[in-house]
N, C-alpha and C. Protein backbone atom coordinates (compact mmCIF):
# COMPACT_ATOMS: atom_id res chain seq x y z
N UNK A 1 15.88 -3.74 -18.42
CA UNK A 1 15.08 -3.16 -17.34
C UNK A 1 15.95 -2.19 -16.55
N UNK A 2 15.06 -1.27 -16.31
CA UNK A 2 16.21 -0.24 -15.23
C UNK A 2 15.89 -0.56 -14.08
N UNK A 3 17.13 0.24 -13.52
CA UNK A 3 17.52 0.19 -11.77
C UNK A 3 16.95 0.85 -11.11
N UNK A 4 16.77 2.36 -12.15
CA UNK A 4 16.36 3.40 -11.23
C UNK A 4 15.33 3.31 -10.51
N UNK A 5 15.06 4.15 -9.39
CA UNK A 5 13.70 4.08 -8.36
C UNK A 5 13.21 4.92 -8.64
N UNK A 6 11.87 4.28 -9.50
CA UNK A 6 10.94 5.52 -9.91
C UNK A 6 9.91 5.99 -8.70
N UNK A 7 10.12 5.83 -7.24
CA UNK A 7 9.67 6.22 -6.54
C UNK A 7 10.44 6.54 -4.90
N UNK A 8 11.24 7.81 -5.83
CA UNK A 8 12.54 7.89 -4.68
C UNK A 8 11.46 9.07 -3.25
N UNK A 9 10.62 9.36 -3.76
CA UNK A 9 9.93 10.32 -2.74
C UNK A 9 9.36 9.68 -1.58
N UNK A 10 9.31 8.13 -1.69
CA UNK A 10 8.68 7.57 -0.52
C UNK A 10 9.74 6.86 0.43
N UNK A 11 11.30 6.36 -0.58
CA UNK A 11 12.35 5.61 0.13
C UNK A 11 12.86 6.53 1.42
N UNK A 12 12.60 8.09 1.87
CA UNK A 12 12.53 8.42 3.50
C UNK A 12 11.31 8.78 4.00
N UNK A 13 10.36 7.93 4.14
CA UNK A 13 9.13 8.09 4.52
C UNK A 13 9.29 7.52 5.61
N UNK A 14 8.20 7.45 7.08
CA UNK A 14 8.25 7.13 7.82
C UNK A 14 7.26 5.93 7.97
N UNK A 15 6.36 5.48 7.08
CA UNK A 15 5.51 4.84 6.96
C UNK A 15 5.88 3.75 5.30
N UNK A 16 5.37 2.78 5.59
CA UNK A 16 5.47 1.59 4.15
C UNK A 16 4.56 2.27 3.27
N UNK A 17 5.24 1.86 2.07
CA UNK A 17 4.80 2.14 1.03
C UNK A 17 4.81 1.14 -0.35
N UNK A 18 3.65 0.67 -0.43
CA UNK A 18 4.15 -0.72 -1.71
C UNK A 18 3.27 -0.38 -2.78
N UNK A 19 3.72 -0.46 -3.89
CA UNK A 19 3.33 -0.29 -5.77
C UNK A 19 2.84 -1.68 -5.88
N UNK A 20 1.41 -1.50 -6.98
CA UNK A 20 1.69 -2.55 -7.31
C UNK A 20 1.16 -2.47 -8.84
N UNK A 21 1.13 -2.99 -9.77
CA UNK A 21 0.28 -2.77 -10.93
C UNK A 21 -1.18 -3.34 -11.10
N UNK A 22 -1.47 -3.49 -12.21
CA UNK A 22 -3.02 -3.55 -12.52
C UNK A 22 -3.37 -5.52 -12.75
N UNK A 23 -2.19 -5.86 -12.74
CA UNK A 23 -2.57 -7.37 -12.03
C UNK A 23 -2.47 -8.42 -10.78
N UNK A 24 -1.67 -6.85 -9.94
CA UNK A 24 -1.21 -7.14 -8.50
C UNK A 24 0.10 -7.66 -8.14
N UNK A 25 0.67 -7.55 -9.43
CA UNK A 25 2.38 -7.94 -9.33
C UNK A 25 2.52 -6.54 -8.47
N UNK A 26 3.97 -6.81 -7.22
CA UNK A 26 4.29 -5.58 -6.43
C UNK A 26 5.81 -5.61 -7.29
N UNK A 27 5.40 -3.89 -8.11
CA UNK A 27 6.76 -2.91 -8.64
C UNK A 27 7.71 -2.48 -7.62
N UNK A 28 7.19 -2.27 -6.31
CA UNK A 28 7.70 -1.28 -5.39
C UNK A 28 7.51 -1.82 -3.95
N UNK A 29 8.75 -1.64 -3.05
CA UNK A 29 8.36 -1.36 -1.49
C UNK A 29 9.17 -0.47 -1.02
N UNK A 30 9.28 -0.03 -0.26
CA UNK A 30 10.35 1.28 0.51
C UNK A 30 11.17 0.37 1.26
N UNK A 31 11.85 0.89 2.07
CA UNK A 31 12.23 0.02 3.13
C UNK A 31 11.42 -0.34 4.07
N UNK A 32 10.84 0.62 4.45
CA UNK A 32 10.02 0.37 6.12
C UNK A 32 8.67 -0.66 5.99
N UNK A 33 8.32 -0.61 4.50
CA UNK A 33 7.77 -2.04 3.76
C UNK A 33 8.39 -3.06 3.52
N UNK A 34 9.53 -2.91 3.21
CA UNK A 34 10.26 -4.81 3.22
C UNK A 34 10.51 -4.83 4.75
N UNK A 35 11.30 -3.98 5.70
CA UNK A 35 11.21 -4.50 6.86
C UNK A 35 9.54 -4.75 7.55
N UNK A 36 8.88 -4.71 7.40
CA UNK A 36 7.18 -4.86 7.78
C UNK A 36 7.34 -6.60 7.46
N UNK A 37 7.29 -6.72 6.00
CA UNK A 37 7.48 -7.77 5.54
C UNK A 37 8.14 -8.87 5.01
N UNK A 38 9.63 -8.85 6.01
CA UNK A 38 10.78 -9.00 5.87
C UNK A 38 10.76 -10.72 5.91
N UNK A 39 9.71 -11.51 7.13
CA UNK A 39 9.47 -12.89 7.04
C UNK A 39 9.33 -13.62 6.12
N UNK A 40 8.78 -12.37 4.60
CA UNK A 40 8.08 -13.35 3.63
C UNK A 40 9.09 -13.24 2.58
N UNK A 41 10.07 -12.57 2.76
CA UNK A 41 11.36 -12.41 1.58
C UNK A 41 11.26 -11.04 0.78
N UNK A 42 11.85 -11.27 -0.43
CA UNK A 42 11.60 -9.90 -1.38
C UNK A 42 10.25 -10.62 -2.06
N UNK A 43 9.67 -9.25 -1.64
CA UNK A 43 8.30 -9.24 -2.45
C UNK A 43 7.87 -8.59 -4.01
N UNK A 44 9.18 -7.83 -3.98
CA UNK A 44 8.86 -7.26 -5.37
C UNK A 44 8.65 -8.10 -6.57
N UNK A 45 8.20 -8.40 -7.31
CA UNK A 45 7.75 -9.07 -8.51
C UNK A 45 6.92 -10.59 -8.03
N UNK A 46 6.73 -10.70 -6.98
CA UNK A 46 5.80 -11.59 -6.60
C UNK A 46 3.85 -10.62 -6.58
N UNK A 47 3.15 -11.88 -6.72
CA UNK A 47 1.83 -11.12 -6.68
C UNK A 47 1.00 -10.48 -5.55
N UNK A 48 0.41 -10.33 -5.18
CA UNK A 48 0.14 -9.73 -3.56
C UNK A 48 -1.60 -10.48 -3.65
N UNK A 49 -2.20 -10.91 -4.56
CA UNK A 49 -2.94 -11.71 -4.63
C UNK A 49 -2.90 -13.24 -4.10
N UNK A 50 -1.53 -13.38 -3.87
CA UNK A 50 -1.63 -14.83 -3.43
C UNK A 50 -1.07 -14.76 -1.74
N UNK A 51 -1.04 -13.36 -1.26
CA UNK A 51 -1.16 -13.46 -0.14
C UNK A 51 -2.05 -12.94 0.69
N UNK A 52 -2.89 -12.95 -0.43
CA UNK A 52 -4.08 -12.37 0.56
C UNK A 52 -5.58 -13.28 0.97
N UNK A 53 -6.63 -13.41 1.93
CA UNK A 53 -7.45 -13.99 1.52
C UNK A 53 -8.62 -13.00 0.70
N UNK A 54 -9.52 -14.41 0.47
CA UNK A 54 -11.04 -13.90 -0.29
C UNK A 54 -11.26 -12.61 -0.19
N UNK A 55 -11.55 -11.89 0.65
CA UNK A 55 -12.37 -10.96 1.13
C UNK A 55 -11.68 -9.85 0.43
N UNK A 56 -9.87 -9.67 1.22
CA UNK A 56 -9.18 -8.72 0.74
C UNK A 56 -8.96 -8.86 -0.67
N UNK A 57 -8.52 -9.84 -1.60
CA UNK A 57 -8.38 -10.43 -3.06
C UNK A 57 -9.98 -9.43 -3.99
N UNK A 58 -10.92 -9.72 -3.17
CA UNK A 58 -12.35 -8.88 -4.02
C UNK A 58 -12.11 -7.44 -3.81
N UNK A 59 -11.29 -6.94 -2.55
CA UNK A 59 -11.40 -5.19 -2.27
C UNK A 59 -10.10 -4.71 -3.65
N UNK A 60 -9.76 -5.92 -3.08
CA UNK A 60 -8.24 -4.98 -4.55
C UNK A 60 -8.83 -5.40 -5.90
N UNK A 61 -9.60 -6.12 -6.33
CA UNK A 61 -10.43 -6.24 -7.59
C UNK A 61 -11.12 -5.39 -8.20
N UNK A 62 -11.97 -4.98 -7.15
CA UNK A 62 -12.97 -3.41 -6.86
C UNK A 62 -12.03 -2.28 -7.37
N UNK A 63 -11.13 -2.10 -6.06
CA UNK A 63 -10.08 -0.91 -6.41
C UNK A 63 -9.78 -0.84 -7.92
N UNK A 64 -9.04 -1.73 -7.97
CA UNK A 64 -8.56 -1.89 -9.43
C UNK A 64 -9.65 -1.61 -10.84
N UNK A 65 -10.73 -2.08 -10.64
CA UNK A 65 -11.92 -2.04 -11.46
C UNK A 65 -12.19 -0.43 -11.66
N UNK A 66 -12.81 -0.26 -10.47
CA UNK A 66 -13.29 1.08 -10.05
C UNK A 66 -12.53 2.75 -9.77
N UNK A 67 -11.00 2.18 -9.80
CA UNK A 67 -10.07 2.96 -9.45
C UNK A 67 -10.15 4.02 -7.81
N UNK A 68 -10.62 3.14 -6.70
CA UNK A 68 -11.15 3.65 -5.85
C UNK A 68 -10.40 3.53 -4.68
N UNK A 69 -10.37 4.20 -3.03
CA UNK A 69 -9.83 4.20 -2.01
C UNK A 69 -10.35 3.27 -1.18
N UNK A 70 -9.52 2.48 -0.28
CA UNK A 70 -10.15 1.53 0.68
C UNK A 70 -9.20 2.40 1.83
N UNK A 71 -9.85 3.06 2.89
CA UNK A 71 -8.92 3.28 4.07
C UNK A 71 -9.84 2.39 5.31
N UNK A 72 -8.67 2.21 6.44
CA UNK A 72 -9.07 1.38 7.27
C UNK A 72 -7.97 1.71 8.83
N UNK A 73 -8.36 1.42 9.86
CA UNK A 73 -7.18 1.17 10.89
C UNK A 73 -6.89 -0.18 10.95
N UNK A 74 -6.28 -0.62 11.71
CA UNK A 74 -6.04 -1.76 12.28
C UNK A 74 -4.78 -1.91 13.64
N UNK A 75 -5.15 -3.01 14.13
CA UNK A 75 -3.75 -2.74 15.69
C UNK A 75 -3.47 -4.52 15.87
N UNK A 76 -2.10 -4.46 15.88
CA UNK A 76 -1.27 -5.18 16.00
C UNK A 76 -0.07 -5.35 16.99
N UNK A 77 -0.17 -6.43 17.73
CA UNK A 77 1.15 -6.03 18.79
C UNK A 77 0.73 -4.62 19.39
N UNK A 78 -0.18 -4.53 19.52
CA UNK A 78 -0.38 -3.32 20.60
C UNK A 78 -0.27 -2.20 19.25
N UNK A 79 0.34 -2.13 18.15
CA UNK A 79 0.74 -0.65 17.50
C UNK A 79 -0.44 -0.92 16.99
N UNK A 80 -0.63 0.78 16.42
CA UNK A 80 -1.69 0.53 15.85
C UNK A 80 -1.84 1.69 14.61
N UNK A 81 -2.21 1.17 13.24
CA UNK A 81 -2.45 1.79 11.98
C UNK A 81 -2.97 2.50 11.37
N UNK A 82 -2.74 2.76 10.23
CA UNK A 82 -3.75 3.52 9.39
C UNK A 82 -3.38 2.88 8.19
N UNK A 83 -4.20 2.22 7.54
CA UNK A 83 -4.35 1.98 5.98
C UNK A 83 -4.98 2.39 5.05
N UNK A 84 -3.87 3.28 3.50
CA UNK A 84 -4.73 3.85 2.93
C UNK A 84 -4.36 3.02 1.54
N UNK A 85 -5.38 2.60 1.19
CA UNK A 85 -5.02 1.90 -0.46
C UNK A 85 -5.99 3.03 -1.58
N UNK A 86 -5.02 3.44 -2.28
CA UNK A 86 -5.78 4.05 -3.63
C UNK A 86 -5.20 3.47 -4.90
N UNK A 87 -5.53 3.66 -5.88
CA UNK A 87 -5.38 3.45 -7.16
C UNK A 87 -4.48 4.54 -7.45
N UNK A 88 -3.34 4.35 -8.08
CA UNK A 88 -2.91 5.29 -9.32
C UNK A 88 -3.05 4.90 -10.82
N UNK A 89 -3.00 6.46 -11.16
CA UNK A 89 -3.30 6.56 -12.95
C UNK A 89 -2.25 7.19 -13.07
N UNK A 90 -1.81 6.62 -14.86
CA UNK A 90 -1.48 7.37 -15.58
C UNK A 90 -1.96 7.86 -16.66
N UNK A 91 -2.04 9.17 -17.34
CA UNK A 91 -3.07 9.41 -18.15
C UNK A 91 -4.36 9.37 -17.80
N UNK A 92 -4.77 9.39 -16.80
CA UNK A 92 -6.51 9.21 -16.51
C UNK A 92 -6.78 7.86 -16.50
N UNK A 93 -5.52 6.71 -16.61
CA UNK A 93 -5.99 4.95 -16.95
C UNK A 93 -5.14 4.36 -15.50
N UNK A 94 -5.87 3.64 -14.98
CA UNK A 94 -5.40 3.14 -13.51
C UNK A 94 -4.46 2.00 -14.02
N UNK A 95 -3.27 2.01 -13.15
CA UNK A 95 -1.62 1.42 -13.50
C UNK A 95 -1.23 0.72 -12.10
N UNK A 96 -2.38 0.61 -11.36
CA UNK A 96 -1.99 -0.38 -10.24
C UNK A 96 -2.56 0.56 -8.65
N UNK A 97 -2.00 -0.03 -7.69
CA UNK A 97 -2.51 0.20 -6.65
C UNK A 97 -1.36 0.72 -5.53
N UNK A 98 -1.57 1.84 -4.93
CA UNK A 98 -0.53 2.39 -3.89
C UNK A 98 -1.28 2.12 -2.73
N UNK A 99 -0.69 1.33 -1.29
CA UNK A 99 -0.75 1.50 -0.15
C UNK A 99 0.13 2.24 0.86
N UNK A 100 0.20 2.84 1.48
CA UNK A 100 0.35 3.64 2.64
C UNK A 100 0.12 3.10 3.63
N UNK A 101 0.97 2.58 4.79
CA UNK A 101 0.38 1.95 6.21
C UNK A 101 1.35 2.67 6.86
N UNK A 102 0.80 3.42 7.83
CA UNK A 102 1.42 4.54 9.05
C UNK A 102 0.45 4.06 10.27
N UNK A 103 2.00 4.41 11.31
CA UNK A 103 1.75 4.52 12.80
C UNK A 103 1.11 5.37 13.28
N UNK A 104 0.21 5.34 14.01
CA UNK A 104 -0.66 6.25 14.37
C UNK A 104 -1.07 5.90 16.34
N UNK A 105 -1.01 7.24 16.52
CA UNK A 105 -1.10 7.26 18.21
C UNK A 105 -2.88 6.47 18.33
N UNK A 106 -3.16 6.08 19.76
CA UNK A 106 -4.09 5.45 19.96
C UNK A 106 -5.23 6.72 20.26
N UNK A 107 -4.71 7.66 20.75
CA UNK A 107 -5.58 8.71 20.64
C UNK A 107 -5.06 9.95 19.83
N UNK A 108 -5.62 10.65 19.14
CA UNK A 108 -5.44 11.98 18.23
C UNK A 108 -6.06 12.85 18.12
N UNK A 109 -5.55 13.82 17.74
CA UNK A 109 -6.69 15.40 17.58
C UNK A 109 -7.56 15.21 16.11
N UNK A 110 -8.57 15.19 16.14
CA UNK A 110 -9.34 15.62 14.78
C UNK A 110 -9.91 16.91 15.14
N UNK A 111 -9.35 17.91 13.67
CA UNK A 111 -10.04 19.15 13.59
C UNK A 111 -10.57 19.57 12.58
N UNK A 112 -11.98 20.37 12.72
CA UNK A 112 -13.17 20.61 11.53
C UNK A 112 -12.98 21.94 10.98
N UNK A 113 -12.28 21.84 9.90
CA UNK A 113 -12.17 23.60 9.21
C UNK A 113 -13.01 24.07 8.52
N UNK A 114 -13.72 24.46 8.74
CA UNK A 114 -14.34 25.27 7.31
C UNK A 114 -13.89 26.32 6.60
């Protein structure tokens, strides 16, 4: 097995970033994802199915099935999020699931371009 980090574009990101494949084993976290989830140990090669409940366990089923986006906010300790889960492919064949969770101000500009 190699060492290398096949996902060196996210290790200076400012936001977590976790891989996972098409049975929910997690390939990948950045740092600012293991520190997020630093209580629960190294998560890499553990499943992310067994920490989730019902509800979330059926959205990543879907995803995975369907190869589709779940975005969402959420606020914690006062901070507060943005969650984006999509599917990646390779070849046009879905190879697991990328999340994205970024800090986000409580108020923001939205602007309409046409």
């Amino acid at each position: 097995m190699t060492t290398e980090n096949p996902y060196p574009w996210a290790d200076g990101m400012d936001c977590a970033v976790t891989v996972c494949d098409t049975g929910g084993t997690i390939l990948y976290m950045n740092d600012k994802a293991r520190t997020t989830f630093a209580r629960h140990g190294d998560m890499v090669g553990k499943n992310l199915f067994d920490c989730h409940g019902e509800r979330s366990r059926e959205i990543i089923r879907r995803l995975l099935a369907d190869g589709g986006t779940n975005v969402y906010t959420i606020e914690k300790n006062g901070v507060r999020k943005m969650i984006y889960q999509t599917a990646w492919r390779v070849d046009g064949v879905v190879g697991g699931l990328a999340e994205i969770s970024m800090e986000i101000p409580a108020e923001m500009p939205h602007y309409i371009r046409n």
